[in-house]
Structure formats: structure tokens, C-alpha cells
Protein backbone atom coordinates (compact mmCIF):
# COMPACT_ATOMS: atom_id res chain seq x y z
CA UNK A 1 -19.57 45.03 -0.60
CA UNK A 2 -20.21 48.38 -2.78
CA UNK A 3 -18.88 51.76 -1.71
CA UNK A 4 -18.69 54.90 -4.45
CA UNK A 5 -19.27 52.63 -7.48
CA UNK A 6 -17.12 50.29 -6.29
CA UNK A 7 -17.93 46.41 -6.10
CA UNK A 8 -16.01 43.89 -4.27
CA UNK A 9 -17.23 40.44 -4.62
CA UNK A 10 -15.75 36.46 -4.95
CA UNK A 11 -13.64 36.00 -7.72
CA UNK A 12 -15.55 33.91 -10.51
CA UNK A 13 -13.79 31.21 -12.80
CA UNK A 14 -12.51 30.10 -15.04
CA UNK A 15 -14.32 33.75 -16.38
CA UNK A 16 -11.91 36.23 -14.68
CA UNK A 17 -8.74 34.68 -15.21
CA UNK A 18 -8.21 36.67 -18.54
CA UNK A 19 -9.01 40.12 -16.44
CA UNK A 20 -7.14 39.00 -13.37
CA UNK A 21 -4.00 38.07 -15.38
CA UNK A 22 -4.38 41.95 -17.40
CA UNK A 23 -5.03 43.76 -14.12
CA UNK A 24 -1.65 41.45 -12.28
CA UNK A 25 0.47 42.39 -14.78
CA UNK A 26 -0.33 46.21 -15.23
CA UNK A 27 0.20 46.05 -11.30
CA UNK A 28 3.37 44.45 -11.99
CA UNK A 29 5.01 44.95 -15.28
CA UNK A 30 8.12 43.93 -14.53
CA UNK A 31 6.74 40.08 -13.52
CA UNK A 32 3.94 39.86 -16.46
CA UNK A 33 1.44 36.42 -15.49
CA UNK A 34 -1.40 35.09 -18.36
CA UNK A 35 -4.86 33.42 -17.89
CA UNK A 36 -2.86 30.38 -18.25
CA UNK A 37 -0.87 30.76 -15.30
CA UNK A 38 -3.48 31.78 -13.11
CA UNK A 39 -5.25 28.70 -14.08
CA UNK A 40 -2.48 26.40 -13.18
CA UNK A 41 -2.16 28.04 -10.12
CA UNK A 42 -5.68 27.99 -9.48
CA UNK A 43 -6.17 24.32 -10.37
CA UNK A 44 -2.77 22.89 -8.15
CA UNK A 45 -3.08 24.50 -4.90
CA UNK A 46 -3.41 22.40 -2.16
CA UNK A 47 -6.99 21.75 -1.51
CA UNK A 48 -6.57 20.85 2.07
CA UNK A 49 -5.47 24.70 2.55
CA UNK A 50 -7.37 27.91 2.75
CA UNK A 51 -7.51 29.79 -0.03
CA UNK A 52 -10.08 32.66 -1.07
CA UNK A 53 -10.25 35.66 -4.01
CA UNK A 54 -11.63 38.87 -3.78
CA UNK A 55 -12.01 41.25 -6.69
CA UNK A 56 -13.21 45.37 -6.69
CA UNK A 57 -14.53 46.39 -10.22
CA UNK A 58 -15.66 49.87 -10.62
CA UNK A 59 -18.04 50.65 -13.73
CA UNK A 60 -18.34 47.24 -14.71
CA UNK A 61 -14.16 46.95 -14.85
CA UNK A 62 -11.71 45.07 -12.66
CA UNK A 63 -9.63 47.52 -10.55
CA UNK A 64 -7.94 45.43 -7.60
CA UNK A 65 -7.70 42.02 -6.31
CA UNK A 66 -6.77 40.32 -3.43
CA UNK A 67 -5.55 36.89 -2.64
CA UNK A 68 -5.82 35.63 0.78
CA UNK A 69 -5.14 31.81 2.38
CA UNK A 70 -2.67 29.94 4.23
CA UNK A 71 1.36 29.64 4.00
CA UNK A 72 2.10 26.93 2.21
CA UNK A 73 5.58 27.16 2.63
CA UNK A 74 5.79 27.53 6.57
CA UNK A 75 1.95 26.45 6.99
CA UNK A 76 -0.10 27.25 10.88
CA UNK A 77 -3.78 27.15 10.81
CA UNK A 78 -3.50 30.67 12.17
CA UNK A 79 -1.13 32.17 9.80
CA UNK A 80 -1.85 33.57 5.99
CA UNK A 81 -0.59 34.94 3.21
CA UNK A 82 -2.08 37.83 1.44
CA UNK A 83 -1.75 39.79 -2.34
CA UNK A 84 -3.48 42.76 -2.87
CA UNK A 85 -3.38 44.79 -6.08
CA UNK A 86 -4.54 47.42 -7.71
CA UNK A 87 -4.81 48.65 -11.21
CA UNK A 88 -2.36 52.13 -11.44
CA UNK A 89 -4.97 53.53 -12.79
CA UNK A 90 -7.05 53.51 -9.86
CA UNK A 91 -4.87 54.08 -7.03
CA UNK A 92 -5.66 56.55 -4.29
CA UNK A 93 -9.00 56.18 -4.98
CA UNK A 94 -10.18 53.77 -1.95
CA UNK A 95 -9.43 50.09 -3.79
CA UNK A 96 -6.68 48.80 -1.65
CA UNK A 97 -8.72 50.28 1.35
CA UNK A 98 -12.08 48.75 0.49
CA UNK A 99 -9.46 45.63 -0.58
CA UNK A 100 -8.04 45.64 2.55
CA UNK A 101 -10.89 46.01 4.75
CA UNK A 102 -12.07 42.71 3.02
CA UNK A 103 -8.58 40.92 4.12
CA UNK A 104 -9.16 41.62 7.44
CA UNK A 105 -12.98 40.95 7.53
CA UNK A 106 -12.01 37.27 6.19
CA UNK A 107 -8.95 36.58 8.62
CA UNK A 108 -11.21 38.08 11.34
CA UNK A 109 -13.65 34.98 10.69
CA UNK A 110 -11.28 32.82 10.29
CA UNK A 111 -9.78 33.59 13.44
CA UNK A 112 -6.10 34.10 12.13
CA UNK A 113 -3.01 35.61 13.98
CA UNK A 114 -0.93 36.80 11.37
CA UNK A 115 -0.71 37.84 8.17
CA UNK A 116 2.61 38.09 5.29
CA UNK A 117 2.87 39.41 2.30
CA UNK A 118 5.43 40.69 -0.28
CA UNK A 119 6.32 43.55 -2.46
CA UNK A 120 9.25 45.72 -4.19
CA UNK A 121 11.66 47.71 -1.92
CA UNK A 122 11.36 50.71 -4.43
CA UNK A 123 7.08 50.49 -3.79
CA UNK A 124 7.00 53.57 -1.42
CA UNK A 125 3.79 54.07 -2.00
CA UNK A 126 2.74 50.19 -0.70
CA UNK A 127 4.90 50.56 1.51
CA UNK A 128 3.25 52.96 3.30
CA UNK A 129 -0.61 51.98 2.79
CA UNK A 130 0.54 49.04 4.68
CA UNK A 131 2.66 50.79 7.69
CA UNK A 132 -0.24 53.26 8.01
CA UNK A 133 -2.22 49.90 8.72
CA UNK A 134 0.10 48.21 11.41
CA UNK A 135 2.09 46.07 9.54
CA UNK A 136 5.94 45.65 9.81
CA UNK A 137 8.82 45.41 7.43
CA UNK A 138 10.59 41.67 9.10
CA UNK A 139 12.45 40.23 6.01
CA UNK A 140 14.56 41.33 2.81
CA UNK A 141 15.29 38.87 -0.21
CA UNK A 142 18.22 39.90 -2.47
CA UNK A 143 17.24 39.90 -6.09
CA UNK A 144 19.86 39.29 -8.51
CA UNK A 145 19.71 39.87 -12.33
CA UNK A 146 22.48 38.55 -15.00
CA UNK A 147 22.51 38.52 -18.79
CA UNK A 148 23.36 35.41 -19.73
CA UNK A 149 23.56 35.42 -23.49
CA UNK A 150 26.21 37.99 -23.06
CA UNK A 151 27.81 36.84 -19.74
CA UNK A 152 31.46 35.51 -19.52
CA UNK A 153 31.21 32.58 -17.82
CA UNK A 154 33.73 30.33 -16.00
CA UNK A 155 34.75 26.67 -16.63
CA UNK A 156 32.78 24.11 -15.10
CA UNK A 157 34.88 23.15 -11.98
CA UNK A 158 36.02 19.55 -11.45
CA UNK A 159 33.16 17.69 -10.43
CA UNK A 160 35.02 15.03 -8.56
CA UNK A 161 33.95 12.04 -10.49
CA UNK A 162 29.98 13.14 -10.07
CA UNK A 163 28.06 13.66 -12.90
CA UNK A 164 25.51 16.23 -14.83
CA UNK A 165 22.00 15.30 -16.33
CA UNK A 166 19.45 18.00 -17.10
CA UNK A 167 16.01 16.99 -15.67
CA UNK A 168 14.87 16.31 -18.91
CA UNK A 169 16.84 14.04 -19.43
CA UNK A 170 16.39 12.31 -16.52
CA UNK A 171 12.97 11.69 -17.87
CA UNK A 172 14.13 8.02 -18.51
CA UNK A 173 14.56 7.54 -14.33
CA UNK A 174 11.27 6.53 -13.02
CA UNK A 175 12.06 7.44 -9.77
CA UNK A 176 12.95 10.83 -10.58
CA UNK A 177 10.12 13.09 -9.41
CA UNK A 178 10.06 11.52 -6.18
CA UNK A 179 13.62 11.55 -5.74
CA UNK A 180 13.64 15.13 -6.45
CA UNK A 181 11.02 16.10 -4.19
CA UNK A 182 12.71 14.13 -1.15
CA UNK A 183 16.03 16.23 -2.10
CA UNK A 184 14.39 19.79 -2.77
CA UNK A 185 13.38 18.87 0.61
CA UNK A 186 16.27 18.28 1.90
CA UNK A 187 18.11 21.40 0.69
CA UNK A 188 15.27 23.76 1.59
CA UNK A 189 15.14 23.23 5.16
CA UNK A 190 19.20 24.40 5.24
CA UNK A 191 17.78 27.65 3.43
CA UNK A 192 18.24 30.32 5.57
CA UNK A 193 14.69 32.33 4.98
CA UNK A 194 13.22 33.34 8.34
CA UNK A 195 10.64 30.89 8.40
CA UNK A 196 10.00 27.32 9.71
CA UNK A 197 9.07 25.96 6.78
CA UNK A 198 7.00 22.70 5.68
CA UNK A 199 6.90 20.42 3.35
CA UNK A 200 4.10 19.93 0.32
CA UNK A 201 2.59 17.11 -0.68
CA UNK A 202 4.19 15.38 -3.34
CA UNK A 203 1.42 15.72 -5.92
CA UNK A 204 1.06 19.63 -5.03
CA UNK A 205 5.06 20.14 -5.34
CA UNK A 206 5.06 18.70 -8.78
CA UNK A 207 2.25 20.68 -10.04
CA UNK A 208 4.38 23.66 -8.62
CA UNK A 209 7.54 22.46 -9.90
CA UNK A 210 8.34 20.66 -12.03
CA UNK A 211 5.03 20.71 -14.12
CA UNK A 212 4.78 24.35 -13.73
CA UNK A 213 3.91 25.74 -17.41
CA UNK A 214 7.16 28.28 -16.91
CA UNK A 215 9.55 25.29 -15.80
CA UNK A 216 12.77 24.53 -18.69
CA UNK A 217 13.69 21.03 -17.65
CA UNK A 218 16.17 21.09 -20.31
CA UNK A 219 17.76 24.26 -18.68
CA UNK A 220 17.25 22.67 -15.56
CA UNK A 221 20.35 20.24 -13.61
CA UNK A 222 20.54 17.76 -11.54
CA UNK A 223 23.92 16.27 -9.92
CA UNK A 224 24.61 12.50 -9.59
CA UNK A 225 26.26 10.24 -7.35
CA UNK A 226 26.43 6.85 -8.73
CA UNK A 227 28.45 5.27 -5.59
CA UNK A 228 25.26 6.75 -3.61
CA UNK A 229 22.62 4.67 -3.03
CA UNK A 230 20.12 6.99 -0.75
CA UNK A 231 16.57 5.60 0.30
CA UNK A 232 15.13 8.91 -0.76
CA UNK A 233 17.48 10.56 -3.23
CA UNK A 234 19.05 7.65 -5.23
CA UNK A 235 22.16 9.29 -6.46
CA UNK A 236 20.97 12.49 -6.71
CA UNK A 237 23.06 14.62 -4.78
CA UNK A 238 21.80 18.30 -5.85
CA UNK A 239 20.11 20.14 -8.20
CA UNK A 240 18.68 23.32 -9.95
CA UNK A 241 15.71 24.82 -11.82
CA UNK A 242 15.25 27.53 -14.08
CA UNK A 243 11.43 28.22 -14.82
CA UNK A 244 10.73 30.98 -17.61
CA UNK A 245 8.34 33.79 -17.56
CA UNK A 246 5.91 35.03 -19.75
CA UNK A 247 8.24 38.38 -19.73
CA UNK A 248 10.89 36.57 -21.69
CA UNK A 249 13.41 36.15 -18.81
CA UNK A 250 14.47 32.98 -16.34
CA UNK A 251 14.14 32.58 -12.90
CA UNK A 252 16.27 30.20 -10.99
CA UNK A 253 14.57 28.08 -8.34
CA UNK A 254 16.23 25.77 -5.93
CA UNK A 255 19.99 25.49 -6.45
CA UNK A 256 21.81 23.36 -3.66
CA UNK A 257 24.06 20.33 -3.03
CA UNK A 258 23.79 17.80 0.29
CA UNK A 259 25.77 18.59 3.21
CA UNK A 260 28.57 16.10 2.57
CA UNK A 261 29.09 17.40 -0.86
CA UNK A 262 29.17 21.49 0.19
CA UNK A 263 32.31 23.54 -0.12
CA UNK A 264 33.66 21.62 -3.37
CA UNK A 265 32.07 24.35 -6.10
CA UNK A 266 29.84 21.73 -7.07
CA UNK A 267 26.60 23.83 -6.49
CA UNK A 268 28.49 26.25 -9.01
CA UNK A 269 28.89 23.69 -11.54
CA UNK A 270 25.11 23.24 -11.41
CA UNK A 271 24.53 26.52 -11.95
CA UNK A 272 26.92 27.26 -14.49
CA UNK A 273 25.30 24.14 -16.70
CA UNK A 274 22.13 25.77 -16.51
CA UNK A 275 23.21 29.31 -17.35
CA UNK A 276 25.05 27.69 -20.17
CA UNK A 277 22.56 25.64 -21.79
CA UNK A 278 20.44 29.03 -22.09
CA UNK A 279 23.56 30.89 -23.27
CA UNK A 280 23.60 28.23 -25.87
CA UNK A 281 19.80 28.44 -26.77
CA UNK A 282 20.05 32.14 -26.57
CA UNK A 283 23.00 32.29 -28.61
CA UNK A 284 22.47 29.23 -31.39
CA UNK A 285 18.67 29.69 -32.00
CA UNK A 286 17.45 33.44 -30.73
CA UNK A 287 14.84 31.90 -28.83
CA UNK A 288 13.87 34.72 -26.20
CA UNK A 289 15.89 36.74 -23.94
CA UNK A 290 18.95 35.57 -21.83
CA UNK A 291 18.22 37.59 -18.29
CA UNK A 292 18.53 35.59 -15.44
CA UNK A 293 16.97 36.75 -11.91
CA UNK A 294 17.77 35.29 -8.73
CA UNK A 295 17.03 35.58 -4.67
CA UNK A 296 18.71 35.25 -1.77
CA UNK A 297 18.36 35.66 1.63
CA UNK A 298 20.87 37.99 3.60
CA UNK A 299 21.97 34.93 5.77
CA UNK A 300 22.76 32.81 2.63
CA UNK A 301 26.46 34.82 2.40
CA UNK A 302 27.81 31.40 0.13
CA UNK A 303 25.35 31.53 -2.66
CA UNK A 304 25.34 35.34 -2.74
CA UNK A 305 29.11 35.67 -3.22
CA UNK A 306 28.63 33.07 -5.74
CA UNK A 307 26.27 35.13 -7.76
CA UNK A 308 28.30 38.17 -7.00
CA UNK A 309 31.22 36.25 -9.05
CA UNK A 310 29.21 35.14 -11.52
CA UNK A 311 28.22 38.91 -12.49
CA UNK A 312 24.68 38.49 -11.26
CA UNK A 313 24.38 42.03 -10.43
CA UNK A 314 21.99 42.89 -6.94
CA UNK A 315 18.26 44.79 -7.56
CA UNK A 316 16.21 46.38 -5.08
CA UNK A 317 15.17 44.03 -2.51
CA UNK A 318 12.02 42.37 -2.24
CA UNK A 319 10.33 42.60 1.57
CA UNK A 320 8.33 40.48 3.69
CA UNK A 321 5.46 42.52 5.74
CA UNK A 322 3.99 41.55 8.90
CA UNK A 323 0.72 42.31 10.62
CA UNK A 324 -0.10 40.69 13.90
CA UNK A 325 -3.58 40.04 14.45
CA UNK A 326 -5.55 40.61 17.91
CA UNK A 327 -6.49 36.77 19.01
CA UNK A 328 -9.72 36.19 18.87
């Protein structure tokens, strides 16, 4: 499609992952991506789902994108997920329309019901392109941001005869990545996100996780059982993730514990080893910055007072849009 200049037209790689990555993070400074990223990201999605790229270029440069497939996380044939952005040098100049236009034009063929997508509380002006265009605030996320090079943090609590091992570590276990993936499993379905969620194939979740070019398995915990001998989880009884970003700072994935070992501070004790090992790094060897970030969902009142006591300290929210789609 052209319109004023303007050129929309399939994203080509691996040739635009250098401008897609430049244009992402101008959109978004404060969550910076590379080529390299993209190209991960490209490479491991899940090939049995959806997944298309649209980018505008105006003058021969690359002024918006969009994203478009299907939910992998809470995955219907009839239900997407969708990115648009645009370079803030070209806003209000008909990108995200033309953009958008091209979203609905491919969910139109594909015969889709509903469309999600994400973006920063404080983004009045997204906010509004996308009300203007039918779709509806339905979910906030918490973000949470702590320092932890110059944090105070807590003992460990007693871990009740259970036991700590980073993920790298862990390394020597065989059955580790599928044990992990059984129990990330596990502890995401009790994760109260407004969504019926589904679960990944074990190649894609690895690709995602734990061989994600950001994840610090060394930074990373798991929690052991020995007197637990699970089919799926061996005696891994919780566990969480810290993955870093090309920005410098950490994000914390999945932090949980089973049912039958909740309400003992245990998932605490996970996430104090983590922040610890980085306050060490940080600390010992000046390797990069010690900022933390976190999310929660409003429902999840345990984990958020946790943070809350930790000194994580609460940033605008992060919002889930909603457009319902005529059926076709």
C-alpha cells in the first residue's frame, strides 16, 4: 500500500532487523531491543502460529511497524495480538493510521474476533488513537522498579530444610529444562492475569526462556525438594528468572513456589537470592546497572506486598487494549 509517500509493505529479513530494532527502540526508549533480539525472536516463534510484519517507510526510511499474529500465551484461532509503532518523528502524520488500516485488513482475512495489545499508562497520545478506533482499556499490570546495588535487603528466611541452586548451576541435572518447563507451568496457570492461558511447546518455551539471549541463569533460582520425587518436577519445588536487557537493567520473570509450599516466605527467599547475586555482581565487579523491574497483576495482592517490602517501588501501569471484531 502507498499513500502521501508513504509505503507499507512485508517486512524483509534478516535485512530489516537492524532498522526495525533502531525504529523499536526510539519508539520505546525506556525498553531498548537490538537486531539480535529481533532475530531470536524471529527465529523461535512457534511456527504452527500466525505471525505476520508490516513496515511503512517514507522517503526510502522506516517510520512504523506493526506486528500482528496469534496469542501465544492464551492462544484461539480467532484471537491476536498486535504491536504497532511509530518513529516520534513521524507521528501525526498518518503512519499508525495507514499501520492500522493494515491490522485490520489482515485480521479481516483471517477472519479473527479479537484483537490485544499493550502499551504505557502515561501514552495519552496511544491511548487515544486506539479509543478513537473502538478499542477498550480491560487490564492493568503493576510495574515495579528497585535498585538493587543500593537496596537494603533482608535475610534469607529459613528455608525449612529446602535448598537453593541457581539455574546455572543446575546445568549438571539433565532433566532440568524439562523439569522447569512442567513447573513454570504449573505456577503460571495460578497467575492471576485475566486470561486463560496455554501452554508452549517445550522446544518454543526454551527458546523463550531459558535460551533467551537476555536470560542470567546465574542470577536466576531454583528451589529444591530432595524428599520430593514429582513425575514432572523432580524436586524442584519453585523458581525464578531474571533476564537482562540491552538497557542495562533486569527483569524478573516467573517467581513462584507449588501450592503445598505457599505461605512459608519461601518464594521470598527465591527472590532475595536472585536480587543478591546481582547486588553482588553489581557491587564486586561494576558489571552494568543494578535496576530491577517487575509486574504484577492487581489480583496477585501476595507478591505485590512482597515487592512493596522489598522497596520495589510501583511505575505507571502497563494496559491491555481490546478491540472486538465484527464475525465474519
Amino acid at each position: 500500500m502507498t499513500s502521501s509517500s508513504l509505503t507499507v509493505r512485508p517486512a524483509r529479513f534478516p535485512q530489516d532487523f537492524d532498522p526495525a530494532a533502531a525504529l523499536l527502540t526510539a519508539s520505546m526508549p525506556e525498553w531498548p531491543v537490538t537486531a539480535d533480539l529481533l532475530r531470536h525472536e524471529h527465529e523461535h516463534r512457534d511456527p504452527a502460529l500466525f505471525f505476520t510484519e508490516r513496515l511503512a517507510e517514507r522517503a526510502g526510511k522506516l517510520v512504523g511497524l506493526l506486528g500482528v499474529g496469534h496469542d501465544d500465551f492464551a492462544f484461539e484461532d480467532w484471537r491476536y495480538w498486535a504491536n504497532l509503532h511509530v518513529h516520534p518523528g513521524s507521528r501525526t502524520q498518518g503512519v499508525g493510521s495507514a499501520l492500522h488500516d493494515e491490522l485490520l485488513a489482515i485480521l479481516k482475512a483471517r477472519g479473527a474476533r479479537e484483537v490485544r495489545t499493550m502499551l504505557d499508562e502515561h501514552e495519552s497520545a496511544g491511548r487515544s488513537f486506539l479509543e478513537r478506533r473502538g478499542w477498550r482499556e480491560t487490564w492493568r499490570r503493576h510495574e515495579f522498579r528497585l535498585d538493587a546495588a543500593t537496596a537494603d535487603l533482608p535475610d534469607l528466611p529459613d528455608l525449612g530444610g529446602l535448598r537453593l541452586e541457581s539455574l546455572e548451576a543446575l546445568s549438571r541435572d539433565p532433566e532440568r529444562d524439562r523439569r522447569l518447563y512442567e513447573l513454570d507451568w504449573t505456577l503460571f496457570q495460578d497467575v492471576p492475569m485475566g486470561l486463560t492461558l496455554t501452554k508452549r511447546p517445550l522446544d518454543v518455551w526454551l527458546n523463550q526462556e531459558l535460551h533467551d539471549p537476555g536470560m542470567r541463569l546465574g542470577l536466576s533460582f531454583a528451589l529444591l525438594d530432595e524428599a520430593q520425587a514429582d513425575p514432572l518436577h523432580g524436586p524442584y519445588v519453585g523458581y525464578t528468572t531474571l533476564m537482562q536487557n540491552p538497557g542495562g537493567f533486569y527483569v524478573i520473570g516467573m517467581t513462584g513456589v507449588k501450592r503445598g509450599y505457599r505461605g512459608r516466605g519461601l518464594a521470598k527467599a527465591l527472590k532475595l537470592a536472585s536480587m543478591r547475586a546481582l547486588q553482588e555482581q553489581t557491587r564486586g565487579q561494576g558489571v552494568g546497572n543494578g535496576e530491577i523491574r517487575t509486574f504484577n497483576d492487581p489480583p496477585n495482592t501476595a507478591m505485590i506486598a512482597m515487592n512493596r517490602a522489598l522497596g520495589f517501588v510501583q511505575q505507571p501501569d502497563r494496559l491491555r487494549y481490546e478491540l472486538q471484531l465484527e464475525p465474519q
